[in-house]
Protein backbone atom coordinates (compact mmCIF):
# COMPACT_ATOMS: atom_id res chain seq x y z
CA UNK A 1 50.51 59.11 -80.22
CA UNK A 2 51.26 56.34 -82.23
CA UNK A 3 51.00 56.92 -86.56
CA UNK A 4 48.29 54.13 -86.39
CA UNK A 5 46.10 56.53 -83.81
CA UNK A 6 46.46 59.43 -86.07
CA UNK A 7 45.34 57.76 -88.78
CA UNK A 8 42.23 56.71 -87.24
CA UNK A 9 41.95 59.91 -85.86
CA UNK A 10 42.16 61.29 -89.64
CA UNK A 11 39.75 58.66 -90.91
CA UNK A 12 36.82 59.85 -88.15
CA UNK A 13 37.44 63.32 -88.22
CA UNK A 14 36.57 62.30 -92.26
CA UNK A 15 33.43 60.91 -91.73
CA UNK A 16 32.52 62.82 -89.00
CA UNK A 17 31.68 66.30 -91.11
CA UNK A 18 33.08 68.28 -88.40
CA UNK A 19 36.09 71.23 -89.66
CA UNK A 20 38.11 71.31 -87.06
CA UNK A 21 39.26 68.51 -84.44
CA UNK A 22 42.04 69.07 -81.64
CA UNK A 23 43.21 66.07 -79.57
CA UNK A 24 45.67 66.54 -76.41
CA UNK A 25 47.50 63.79 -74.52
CA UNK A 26 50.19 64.60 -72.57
CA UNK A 27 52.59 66.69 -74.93
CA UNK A 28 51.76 65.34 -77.63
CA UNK A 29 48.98 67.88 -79.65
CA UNK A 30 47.13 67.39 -82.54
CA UNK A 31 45.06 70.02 -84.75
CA UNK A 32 43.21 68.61 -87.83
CA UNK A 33 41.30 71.64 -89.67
CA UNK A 34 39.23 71.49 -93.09
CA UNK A 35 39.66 74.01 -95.51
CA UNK A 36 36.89 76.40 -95.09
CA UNK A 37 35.14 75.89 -98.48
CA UNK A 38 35.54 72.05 -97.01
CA UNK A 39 33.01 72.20 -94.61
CA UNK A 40 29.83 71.67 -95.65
CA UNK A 41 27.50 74.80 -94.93
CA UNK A 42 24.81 72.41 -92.76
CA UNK A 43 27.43 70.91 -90.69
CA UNK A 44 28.90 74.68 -89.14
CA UNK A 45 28.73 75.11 -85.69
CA UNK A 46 28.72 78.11 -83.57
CA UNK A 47 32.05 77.73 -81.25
CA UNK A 48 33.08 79.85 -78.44
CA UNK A 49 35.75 82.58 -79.41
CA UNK A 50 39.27 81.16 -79.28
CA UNK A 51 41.41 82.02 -76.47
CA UNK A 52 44.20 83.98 -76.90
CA UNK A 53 47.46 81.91 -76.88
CA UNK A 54 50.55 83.61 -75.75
CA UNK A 55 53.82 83.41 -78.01
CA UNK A 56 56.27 80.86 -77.04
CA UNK A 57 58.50 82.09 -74.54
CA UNK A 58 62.82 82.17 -76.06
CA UNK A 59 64.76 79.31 -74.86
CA UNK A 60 67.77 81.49 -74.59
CA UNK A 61 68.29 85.52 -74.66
CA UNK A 62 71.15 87.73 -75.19
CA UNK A 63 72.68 89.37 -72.24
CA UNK A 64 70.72 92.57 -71.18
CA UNK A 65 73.76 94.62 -71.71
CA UNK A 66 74.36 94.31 -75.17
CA UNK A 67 70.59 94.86 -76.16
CA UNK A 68 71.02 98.39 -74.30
CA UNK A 69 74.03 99.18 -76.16
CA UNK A 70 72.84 99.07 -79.54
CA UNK A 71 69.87 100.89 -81.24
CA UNK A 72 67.11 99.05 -81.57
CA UNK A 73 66.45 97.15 -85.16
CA UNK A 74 63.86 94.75 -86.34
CA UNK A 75 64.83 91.03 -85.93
CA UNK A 76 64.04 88.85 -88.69
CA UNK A 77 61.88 85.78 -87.80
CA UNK A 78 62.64 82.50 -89.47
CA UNK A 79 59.56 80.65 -90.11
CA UNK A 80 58.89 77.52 -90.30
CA UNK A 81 57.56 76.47 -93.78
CA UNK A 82 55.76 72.95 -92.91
CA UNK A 83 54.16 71.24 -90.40
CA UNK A 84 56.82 68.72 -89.26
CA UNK A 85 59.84 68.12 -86.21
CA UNK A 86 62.36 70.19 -85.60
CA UNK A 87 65.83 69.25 -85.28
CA UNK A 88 68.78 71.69 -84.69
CA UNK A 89 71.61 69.06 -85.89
CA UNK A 90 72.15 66.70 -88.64
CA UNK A 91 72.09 63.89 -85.97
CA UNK A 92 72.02 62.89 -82.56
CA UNK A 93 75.55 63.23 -81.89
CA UNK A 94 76.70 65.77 -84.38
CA UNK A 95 76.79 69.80 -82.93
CA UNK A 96 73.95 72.18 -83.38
CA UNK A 97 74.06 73.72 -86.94
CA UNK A 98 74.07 77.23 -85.02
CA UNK A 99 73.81 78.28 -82.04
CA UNK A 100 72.55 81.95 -80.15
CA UNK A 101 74.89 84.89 -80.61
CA UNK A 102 76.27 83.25 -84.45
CA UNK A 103 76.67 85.15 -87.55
CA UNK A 104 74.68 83.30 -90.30
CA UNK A 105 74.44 83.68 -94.03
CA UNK A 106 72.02 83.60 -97.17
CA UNK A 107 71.99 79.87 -97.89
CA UNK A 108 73.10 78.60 -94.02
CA UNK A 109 71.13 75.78 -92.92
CA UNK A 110 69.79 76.41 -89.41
CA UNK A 111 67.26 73.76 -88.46
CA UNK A 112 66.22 70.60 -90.34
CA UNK A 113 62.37 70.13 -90.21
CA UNK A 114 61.08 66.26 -90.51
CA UNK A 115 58.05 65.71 -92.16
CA UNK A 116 56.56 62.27 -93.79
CA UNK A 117 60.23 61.14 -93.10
CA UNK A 118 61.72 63.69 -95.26
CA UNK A 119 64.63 65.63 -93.98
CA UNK A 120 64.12 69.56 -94.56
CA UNK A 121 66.83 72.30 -94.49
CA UNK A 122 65.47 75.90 -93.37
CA UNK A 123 68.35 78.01 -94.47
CA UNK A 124 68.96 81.68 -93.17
CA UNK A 125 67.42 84.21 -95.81
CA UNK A 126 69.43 87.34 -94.76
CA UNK A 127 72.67 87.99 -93.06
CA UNK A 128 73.03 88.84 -89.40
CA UNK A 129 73.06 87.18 -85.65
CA UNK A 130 71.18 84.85 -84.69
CA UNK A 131 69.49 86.39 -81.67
CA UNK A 132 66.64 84.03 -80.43
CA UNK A 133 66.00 80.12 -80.45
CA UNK A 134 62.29 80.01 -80.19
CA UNK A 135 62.04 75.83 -80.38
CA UNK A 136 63.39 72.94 -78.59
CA UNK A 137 65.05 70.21 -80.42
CA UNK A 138 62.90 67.56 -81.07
CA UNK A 139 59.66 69.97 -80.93
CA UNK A 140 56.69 69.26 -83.39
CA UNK A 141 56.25 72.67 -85.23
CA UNK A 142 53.66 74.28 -87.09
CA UNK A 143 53.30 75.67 -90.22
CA UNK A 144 54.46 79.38 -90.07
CA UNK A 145 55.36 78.93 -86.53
CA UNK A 146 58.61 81.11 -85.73
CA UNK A 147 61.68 79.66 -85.24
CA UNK A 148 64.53 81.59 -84.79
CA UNK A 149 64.86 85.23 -84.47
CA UNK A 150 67.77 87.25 -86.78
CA UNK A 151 68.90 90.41 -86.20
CA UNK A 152 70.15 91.24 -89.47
CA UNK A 153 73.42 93.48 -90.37
């Protein structure tokens, strides 16, 4: 989708009333929801119940060994904070800023998140390995959509 169809897309859905509007073509997915005091109270409809989406599957795992070995702990899911496209390098041609089975820091950036052209670091929050990559490079992500997963030390 081109910015120029979103934008019409967010002047309709506007006008139209309606609180929540989800457009599909090919890959590319948009979701478009009104606050819920937003809506105004003639213009709710009854929907069908959601159906249950299943979490994204990893894009890379551990080796089945090593999670035997050790006693199980609580990873640490990185979230991401804004709606936006995720990037796991500085550029194109520069090296991922970390990569599965990596010790990471407080303060390390792991992914850069683009949204309204602004470049944004998601740094690591706790210490530990990074066990999980949970999003392609180049993915659009959601808000509070999970990331990476940390086991932490």
């Amino acid at each position: 989708m081109t910015i120029d169809e979103i934008r019409e897309l967010l002047r309709l859905f506007n006008e139209s009333g309606v609180g929540e509007l989800e457009v599909q073509r090919g890959e590319d997915r948009l979701l478009i929801r009104k606050a819920a005091s937003a809506v105004p109270a003639p213009m709710v409809i009854a929907a069908p119940a959601p159906v249950p989406v299943s979490e994204p599957q990893p894009l890379t795992t551990p080796p089945p060994a090593a999670k035997a070995a050790e006693p199980e702990r609580e990873q640490i899911m990185v979230k991401s904070p804004i709606v936006g496209t995720f990037y796991e390098a500085s550029g194109p041609d520069a090296p991922p800023f970390v990569k599965v089975g990596d010790a990471v820091e407080p303060g390390q950036v792991l992914c850069i998140i683009e949204s309204m052209k602004l470049m944004n670091e998601i740094e690591a929050e706790v210490a530990g390995t990074l066990e999980t990559k949970l999003v392609e490079n180049g993915s659009p992500v959601e808000y509070g959509q999970a990331l990476f997963a940390i086991l932490p030390r």
